[in-house]
PDB file of N, CA and C in Angstrom:
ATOM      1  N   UNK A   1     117.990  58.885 116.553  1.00  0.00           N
ATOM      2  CA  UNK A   1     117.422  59.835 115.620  1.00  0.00           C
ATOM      3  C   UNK A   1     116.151  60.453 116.189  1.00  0.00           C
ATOM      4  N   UNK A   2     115.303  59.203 116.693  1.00  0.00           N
ATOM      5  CA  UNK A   2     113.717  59.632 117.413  1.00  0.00           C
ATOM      6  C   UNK A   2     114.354  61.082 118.183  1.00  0.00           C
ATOM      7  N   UNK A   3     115.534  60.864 119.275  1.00  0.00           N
ATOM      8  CA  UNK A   3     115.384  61.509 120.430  1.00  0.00           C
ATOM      9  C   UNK A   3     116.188  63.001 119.876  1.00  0.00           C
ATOM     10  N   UNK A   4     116.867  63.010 118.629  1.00  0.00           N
ATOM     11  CA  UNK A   4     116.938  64.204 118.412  1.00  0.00           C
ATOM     12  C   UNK A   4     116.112  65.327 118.182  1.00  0.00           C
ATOM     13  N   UNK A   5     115.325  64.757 116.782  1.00  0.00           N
ATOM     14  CA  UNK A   5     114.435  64.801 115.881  1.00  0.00           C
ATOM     15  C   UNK A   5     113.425  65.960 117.932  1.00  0.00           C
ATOM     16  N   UNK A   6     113.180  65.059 118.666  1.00  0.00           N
ATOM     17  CA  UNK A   6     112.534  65.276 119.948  1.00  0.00           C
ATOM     18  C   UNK A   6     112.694  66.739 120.971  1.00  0.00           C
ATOM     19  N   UNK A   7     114.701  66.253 121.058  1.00  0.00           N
ATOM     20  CA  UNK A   7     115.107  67.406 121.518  1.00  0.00           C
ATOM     21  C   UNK A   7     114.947  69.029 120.609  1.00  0.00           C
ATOM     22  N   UNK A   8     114.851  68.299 119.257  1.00  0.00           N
ATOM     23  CA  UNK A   8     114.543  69.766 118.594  1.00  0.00           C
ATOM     24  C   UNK A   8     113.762  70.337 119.071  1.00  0.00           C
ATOM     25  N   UNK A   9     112.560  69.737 118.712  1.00  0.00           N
ATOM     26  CA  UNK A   9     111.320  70.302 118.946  1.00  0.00           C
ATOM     27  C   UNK A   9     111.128  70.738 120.083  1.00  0.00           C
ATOM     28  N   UNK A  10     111.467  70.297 121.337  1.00  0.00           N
ATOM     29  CA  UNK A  10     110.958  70.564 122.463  1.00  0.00           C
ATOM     30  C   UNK A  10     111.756  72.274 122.692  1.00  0.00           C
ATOM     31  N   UNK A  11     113.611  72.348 121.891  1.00  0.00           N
ATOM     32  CA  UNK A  11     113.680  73.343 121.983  1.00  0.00           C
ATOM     33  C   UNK A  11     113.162  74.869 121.266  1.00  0.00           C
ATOM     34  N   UNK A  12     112.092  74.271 120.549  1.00  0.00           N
ATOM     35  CA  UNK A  12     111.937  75.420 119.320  1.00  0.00           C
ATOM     36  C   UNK A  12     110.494  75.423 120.107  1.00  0.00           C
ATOM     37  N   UNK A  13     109.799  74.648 120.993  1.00  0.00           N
ATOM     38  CA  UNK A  13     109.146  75.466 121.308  1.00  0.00           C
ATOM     39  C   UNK A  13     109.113  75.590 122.475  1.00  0.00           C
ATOM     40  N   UNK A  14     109.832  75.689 123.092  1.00  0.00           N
ATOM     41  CA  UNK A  14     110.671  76.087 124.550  1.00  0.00           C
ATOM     42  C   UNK A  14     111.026  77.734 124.211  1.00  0.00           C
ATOM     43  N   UNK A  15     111.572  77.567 122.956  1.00  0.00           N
ATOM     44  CA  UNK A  15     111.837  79.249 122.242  1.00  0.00           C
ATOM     45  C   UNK A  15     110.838  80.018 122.145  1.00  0.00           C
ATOM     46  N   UNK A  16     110.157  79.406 121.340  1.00  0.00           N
ATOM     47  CA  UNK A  16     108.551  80.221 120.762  1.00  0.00           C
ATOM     48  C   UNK A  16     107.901  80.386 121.921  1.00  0.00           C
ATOM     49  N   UNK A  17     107.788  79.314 123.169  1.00  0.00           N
ATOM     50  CA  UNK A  17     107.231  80.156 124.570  1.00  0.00           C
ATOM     51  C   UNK A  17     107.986  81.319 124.921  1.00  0.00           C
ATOM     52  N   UNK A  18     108.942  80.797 125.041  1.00  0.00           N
ATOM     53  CA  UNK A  18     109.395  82.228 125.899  1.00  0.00           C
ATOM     54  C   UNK A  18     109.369  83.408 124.676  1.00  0.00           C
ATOM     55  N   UNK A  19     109.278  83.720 123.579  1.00  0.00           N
ATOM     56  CA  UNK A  19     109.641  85.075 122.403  1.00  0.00           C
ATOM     57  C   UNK A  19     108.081  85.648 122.812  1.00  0.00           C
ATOM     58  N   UNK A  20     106.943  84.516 122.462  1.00  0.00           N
ATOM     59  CA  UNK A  20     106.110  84.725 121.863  1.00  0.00           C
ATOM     60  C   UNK A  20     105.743  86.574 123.388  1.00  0.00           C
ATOM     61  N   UNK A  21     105.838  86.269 124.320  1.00  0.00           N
ATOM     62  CA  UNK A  21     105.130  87.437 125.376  1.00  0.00           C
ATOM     63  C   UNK A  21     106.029  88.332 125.268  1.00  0.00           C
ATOM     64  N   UNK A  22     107.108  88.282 125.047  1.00  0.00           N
ATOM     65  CA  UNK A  22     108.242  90.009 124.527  1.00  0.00           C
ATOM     66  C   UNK A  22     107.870  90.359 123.300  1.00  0.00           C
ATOM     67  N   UNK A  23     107.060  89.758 122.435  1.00  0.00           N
ATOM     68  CA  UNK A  23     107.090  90.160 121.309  1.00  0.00           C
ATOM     69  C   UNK A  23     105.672  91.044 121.005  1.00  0.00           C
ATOM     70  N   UNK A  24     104.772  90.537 122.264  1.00  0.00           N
ATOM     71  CA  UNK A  24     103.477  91.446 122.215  1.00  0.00           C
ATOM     72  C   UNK A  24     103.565  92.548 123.148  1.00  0.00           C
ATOM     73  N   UNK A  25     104.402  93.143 123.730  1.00  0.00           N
ATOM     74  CA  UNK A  25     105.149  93.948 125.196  1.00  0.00           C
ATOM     75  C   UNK A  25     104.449  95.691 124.103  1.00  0.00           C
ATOM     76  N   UNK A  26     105.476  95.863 122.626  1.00  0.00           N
ATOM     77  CA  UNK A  26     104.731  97.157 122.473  1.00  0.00           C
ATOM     78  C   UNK A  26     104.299  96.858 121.049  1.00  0.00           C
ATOM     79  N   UNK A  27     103.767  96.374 120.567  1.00  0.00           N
ATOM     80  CA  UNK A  27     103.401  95.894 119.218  1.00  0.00           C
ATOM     81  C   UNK A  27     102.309  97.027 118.599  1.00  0.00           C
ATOM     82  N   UNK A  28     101.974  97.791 119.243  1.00  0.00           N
ATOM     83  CA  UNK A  28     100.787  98.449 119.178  1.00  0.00           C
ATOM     84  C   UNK A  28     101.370  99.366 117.927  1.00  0.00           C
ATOM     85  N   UNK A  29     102.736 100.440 118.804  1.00  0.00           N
ATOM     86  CA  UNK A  29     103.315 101.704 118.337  1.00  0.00           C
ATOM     87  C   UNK A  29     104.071 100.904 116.806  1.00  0.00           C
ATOM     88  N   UNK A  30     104.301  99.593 116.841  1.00  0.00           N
ATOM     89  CA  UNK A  30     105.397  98.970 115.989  1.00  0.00           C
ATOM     90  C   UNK A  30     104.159  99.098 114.591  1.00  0.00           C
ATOM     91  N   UNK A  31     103.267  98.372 114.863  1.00  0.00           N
ATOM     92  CA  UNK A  31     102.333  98.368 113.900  1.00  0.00           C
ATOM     93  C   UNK A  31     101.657  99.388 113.617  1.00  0.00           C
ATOM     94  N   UNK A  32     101.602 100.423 113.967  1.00  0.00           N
ATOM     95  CA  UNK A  32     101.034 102.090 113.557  1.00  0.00           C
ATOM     96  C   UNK A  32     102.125 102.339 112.512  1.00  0.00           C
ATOM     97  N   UNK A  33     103.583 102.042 113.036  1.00  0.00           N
ATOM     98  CA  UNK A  33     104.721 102.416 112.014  1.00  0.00           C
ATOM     99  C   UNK A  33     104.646 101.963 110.500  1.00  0.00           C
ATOM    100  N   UNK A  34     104.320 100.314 110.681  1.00  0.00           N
ATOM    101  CA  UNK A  34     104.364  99.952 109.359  1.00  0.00           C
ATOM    102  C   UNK A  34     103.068  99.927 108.755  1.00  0.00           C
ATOM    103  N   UNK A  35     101.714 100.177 109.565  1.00  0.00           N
ATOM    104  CA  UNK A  35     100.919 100.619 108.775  1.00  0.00           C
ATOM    105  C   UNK A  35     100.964 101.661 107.858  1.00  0.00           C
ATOM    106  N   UNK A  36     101.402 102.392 108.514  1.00  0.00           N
ATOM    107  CA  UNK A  36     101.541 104.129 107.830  1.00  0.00           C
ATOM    108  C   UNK A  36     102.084 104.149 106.863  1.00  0.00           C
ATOM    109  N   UNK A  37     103.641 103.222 106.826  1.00  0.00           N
ATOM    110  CA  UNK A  37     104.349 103.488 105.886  1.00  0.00           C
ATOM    111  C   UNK A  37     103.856 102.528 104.632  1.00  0.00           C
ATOM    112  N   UNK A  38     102.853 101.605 104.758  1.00  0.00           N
ATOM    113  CA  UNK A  38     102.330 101.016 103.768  1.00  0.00           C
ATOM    114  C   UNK A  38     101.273 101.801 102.983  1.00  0.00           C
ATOM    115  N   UNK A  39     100.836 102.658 103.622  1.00  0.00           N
ATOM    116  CA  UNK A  39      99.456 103.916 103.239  1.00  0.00           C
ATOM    117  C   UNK A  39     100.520 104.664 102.646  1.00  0.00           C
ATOM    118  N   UNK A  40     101.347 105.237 102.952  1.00  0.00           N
ATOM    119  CA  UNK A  40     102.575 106.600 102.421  1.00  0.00           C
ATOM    120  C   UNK A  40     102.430 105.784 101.300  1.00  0.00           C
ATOM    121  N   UNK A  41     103.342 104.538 101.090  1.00  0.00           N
ATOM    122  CA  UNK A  41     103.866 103.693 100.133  1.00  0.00           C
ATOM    123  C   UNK A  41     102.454 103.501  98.453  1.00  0.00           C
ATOM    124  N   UNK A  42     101.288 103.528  99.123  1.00  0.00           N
ATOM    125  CA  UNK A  42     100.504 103.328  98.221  1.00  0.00           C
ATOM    126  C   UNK A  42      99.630 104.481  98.075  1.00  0.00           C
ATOM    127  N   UNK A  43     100.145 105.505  98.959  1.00  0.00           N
ATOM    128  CA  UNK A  43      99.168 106.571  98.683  1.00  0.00           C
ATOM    129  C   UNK A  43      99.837 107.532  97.657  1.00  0.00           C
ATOM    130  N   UNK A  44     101.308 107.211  97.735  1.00  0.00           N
ATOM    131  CA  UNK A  44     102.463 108.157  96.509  1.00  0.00           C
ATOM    132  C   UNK A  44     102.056 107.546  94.919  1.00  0.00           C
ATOM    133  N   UNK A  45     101.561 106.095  94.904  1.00  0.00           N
ATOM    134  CA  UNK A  45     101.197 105.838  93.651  1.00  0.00           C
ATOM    135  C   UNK A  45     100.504 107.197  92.579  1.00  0.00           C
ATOM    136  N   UNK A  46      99.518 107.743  93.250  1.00  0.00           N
ATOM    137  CA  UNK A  46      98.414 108.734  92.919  1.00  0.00           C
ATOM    138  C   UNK A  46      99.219 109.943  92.959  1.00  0.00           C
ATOM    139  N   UNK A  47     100.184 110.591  92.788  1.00  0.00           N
ATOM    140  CA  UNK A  47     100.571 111.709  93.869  1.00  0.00           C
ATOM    141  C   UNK A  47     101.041 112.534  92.312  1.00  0.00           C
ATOM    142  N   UNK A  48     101.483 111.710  91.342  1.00  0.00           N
ATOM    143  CA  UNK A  48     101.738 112.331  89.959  1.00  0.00           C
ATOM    144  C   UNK A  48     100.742 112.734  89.231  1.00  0.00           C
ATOM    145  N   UNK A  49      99.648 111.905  88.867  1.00  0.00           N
ATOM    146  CA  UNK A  49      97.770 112.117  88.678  1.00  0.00           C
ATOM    147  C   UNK A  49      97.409 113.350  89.264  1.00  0.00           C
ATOM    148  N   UNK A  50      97.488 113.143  90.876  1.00  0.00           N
ATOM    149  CA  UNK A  50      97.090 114.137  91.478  1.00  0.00           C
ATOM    150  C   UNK A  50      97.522 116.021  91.232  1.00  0.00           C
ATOM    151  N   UNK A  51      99.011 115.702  90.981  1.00  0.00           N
ATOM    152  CA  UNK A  51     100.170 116.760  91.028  1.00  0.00           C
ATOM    153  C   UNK A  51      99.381 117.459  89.446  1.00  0.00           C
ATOM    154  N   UNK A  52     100.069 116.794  88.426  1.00  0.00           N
ATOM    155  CA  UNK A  52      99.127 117.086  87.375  1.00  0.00           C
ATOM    156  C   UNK A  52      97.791 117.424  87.138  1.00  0.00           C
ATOM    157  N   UNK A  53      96.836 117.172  87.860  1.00  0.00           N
ATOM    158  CA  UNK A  53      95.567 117.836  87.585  1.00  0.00           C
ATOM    159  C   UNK A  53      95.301 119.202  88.019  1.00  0.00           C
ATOM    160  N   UNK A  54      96.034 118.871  89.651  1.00  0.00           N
ATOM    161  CA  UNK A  54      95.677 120.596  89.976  1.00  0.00           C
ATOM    162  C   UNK A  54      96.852 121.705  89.057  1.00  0.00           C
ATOM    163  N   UNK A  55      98.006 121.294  88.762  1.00  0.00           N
ATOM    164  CA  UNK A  55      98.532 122.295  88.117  1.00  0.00           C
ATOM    165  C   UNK A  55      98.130 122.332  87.445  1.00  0.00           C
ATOM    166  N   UNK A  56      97.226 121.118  86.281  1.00  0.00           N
ATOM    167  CA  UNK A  56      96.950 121.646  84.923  1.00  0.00           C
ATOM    168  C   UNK A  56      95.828 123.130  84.994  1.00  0.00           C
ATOM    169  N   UNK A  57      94.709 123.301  86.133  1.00  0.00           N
ATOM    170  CA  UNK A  57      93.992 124.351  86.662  1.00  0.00           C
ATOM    171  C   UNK A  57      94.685 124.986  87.148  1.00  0.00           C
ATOM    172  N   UNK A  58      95.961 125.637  87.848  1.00  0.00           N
ATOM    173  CA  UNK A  58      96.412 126.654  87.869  1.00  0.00           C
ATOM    174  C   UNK A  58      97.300 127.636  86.914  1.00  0.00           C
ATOM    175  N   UNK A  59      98.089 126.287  86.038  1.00  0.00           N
ATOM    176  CA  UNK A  59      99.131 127.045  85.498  1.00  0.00           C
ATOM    177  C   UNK A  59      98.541 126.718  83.805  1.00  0.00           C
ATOM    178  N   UNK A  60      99.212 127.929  83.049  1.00  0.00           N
ATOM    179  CA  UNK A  60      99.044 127.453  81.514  1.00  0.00           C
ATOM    180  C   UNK A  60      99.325 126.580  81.193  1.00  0.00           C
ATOM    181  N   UNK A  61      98.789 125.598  80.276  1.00  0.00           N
ATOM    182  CA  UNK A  61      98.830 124.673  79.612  1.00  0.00           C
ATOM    183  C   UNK A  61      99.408 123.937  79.541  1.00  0.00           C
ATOM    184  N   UNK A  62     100.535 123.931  78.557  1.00  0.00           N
ATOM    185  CA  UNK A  62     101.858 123.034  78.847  1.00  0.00           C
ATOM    186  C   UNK A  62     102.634 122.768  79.947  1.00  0.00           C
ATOM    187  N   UNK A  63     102.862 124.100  80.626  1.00  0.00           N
ATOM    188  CA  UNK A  63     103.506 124.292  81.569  1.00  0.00           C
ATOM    189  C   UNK A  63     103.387 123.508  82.641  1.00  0.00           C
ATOM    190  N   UNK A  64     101.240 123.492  83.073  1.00  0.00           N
ATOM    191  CA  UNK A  64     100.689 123.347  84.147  1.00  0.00           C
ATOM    192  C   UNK A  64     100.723 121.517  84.099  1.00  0.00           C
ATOM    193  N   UNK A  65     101.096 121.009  83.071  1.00  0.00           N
ATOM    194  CA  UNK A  65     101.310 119.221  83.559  1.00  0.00           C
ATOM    195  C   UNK A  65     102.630 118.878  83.436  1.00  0.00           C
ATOM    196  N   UNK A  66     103.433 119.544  83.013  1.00  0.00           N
ATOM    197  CA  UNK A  66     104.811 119.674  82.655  1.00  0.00           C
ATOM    198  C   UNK A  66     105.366 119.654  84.338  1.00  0.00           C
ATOM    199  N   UNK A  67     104.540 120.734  85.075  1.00  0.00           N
ATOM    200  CA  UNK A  67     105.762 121.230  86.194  1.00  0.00           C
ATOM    201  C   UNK A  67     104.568 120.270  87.131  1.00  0.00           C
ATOM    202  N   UNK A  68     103.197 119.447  87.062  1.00  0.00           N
ATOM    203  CA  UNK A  68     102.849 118.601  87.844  1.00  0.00           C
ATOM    204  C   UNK A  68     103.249 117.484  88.006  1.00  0.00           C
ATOM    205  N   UNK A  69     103.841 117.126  86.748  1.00  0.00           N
ATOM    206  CA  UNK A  69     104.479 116.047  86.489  1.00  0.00           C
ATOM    207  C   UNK A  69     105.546 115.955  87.244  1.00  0.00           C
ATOM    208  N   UNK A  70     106.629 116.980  87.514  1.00  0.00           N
ATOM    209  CA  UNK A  70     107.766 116.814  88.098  1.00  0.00           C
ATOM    210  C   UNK A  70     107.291 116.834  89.809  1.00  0.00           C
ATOM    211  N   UNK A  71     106.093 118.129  89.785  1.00  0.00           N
ATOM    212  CA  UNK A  71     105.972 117.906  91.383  1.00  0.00           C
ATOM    213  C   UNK A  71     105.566 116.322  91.942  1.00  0.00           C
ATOM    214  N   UNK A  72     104.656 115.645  91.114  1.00  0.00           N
ATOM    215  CA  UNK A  72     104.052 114.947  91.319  1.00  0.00           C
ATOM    216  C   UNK A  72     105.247 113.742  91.735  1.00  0.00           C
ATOM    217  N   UNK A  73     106.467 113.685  90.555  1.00  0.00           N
ATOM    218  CA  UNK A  73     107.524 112.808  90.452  1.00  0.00           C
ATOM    219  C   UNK A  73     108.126 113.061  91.807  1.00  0.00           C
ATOM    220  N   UNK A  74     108.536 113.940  92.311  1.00  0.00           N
ATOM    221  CA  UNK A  74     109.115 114.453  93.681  1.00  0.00           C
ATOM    222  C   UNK A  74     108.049 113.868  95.095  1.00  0.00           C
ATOM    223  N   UNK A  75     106.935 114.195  94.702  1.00  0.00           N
ATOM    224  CA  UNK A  75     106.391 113.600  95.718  1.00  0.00           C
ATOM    225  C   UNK A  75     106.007 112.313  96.106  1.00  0.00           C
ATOM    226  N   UNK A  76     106.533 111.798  94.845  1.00  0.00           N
ATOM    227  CA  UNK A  76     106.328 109.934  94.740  1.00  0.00           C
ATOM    228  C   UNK A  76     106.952 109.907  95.386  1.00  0.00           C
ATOM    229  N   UNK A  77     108.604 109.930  94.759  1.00  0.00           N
ATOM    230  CA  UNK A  77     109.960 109.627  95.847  1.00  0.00           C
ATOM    231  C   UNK A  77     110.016 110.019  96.923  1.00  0.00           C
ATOM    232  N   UNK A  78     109.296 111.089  97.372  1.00  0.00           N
ATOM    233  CA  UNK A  78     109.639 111.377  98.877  1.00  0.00           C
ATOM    234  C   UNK A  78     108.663 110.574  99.820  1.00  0.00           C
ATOM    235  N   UNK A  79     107.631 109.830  99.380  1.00  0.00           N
ATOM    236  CA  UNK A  79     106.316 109.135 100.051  1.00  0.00           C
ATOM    237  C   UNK A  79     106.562 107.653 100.039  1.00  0.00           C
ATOM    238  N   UNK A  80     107.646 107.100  98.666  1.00  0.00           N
ATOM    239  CA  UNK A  80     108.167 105.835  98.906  1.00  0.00           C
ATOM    240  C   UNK A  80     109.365 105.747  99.764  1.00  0.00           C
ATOM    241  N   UNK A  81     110.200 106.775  99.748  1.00  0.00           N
ATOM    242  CA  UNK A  81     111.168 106.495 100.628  1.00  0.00           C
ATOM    243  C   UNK A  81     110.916 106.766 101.842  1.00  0.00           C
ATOM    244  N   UNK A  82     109.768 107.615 102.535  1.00  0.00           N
ATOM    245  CA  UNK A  82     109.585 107.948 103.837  1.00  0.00           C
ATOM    246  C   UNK A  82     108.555 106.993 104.369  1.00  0.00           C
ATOM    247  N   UNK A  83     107.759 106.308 103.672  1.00  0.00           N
ATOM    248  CA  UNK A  83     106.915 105.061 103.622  1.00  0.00           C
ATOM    249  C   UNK A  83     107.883 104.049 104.238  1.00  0.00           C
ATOM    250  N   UNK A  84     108.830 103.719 103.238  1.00  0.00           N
ATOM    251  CA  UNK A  84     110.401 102.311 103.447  1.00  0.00           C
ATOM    252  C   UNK A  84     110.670 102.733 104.496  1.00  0.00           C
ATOM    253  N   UNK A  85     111.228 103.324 105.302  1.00  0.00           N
ATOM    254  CA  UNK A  85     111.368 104.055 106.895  1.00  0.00           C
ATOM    255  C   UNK A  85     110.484 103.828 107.696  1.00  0.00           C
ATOM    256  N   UNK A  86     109.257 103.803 107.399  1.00  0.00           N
ATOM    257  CA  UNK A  86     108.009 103.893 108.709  1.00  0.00           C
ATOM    258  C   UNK A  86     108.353 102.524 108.808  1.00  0.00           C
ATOM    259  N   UNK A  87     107.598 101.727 107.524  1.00  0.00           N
ATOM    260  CA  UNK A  87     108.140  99.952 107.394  1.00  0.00           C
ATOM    261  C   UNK A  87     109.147  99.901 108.199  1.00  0.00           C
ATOM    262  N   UNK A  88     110.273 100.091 107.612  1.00  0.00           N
ATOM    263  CA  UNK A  88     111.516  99.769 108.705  1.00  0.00           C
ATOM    264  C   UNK A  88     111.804  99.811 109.822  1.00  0.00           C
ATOM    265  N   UNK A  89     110.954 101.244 110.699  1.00  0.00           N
ATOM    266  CA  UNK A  89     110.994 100.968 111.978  1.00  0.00           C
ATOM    267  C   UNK A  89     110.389 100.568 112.471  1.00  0.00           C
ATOM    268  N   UNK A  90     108.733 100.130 111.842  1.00  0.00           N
ATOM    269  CA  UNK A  90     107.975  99.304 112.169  1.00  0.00           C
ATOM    270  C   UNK A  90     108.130  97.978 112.515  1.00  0.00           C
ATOM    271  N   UNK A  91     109.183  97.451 111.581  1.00  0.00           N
ATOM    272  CA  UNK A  91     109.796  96.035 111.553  1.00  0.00           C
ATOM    273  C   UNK A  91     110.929  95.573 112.154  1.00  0.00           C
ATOM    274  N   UNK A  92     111.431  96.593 112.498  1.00  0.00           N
ATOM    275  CA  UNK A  92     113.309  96.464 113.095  1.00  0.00           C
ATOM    276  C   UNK A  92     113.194  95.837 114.834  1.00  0.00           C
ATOM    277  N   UNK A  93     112.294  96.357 115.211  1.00  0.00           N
ATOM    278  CA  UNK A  93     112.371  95.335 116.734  1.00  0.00           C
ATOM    279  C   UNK A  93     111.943  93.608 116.804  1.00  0.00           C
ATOM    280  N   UNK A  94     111.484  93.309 115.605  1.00  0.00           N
ATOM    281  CA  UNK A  94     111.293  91.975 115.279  1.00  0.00           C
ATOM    282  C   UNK A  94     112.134  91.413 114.290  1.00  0.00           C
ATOM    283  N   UNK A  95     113.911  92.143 114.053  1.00  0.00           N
ATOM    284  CA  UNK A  95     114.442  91.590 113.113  1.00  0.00           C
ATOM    285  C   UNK A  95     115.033  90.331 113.954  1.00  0.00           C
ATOM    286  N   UNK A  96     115.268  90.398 115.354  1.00  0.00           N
ATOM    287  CA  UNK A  96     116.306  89.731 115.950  1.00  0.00           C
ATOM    288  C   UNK A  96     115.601  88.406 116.330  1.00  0.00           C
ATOM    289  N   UNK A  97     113.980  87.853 116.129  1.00  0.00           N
ATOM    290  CA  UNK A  97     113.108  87.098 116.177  1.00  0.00           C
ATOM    291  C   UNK A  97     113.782  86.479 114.468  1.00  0.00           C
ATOM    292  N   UNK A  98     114.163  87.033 113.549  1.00  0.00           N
ATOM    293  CA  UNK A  98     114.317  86.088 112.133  1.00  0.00           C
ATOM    294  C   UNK A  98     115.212  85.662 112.271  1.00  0.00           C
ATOM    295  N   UNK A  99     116.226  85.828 113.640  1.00  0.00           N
ATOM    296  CA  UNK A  99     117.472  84.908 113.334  1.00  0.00           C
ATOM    297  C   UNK A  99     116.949  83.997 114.318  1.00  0.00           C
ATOM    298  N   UNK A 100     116.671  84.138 115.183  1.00  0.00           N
ATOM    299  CA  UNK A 100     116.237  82.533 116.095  1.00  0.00           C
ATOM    300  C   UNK A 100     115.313  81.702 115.025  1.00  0.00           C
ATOM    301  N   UNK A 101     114.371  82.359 114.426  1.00  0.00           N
ATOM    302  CA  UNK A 101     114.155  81.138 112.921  1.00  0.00           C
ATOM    303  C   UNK A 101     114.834  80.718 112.312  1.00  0.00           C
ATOM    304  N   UNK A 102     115.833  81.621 112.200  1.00  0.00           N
ATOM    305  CA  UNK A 102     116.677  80.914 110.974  1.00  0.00           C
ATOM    306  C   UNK A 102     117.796  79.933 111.545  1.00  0.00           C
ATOM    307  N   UNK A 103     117.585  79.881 112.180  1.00  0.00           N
ATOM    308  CA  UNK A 103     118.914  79.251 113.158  1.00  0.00           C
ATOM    309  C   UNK A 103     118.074  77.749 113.729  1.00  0.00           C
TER     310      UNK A 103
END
């Protein structure tokens, strides 16, 4: 049991040596990706607030939070889903690192 329990270990971090220096090779461009898309992701929160105020100053009244509202709604979705993308490609060269964990 000792010497399994042994051989594990020695291979998991026999693994983790060798991953750990491919995994810092371009990490730089990987993490700009999912930064960004975490800023997109939380910067669309505001984007309906935002949408709505300036239309309410351009357009009449009803109209002007009515049609900010929708711009604002449009620009959520397009800042969370283009956000989920940056993430994703930010993260996708380190998916093949979660199966040697999981394994």
């Amino acid at each position: 049991m000792k010497t399994r329990y042994f051989l594990s270990m020695a291979l998991v971090a026999v693994l983790f040596l060798s991953v750990v220096p491919i995994a810092g090779a371009d990490t730089g461009e990987d993490v700009a990706y999912a930064s960004r898309g975490v800023s997109r992701i939380l910067g669309s929160v505001f984007a309906i607030p935002k949408a709505m105020l300036q239309d309410s100053g351009r357009v009449m009244f009803p109209f002007g939070i009515v049609t900010g509202a929708v711009r604002g709604t449009v620009q959520t979705v397009a800042g969370v889903i283009g956000g989920t993308a940056d993430v994703a490609r930010g993260a996708a060269p380190y998916a093949k690192y979660a199966a040697i964990a999981a394994a």
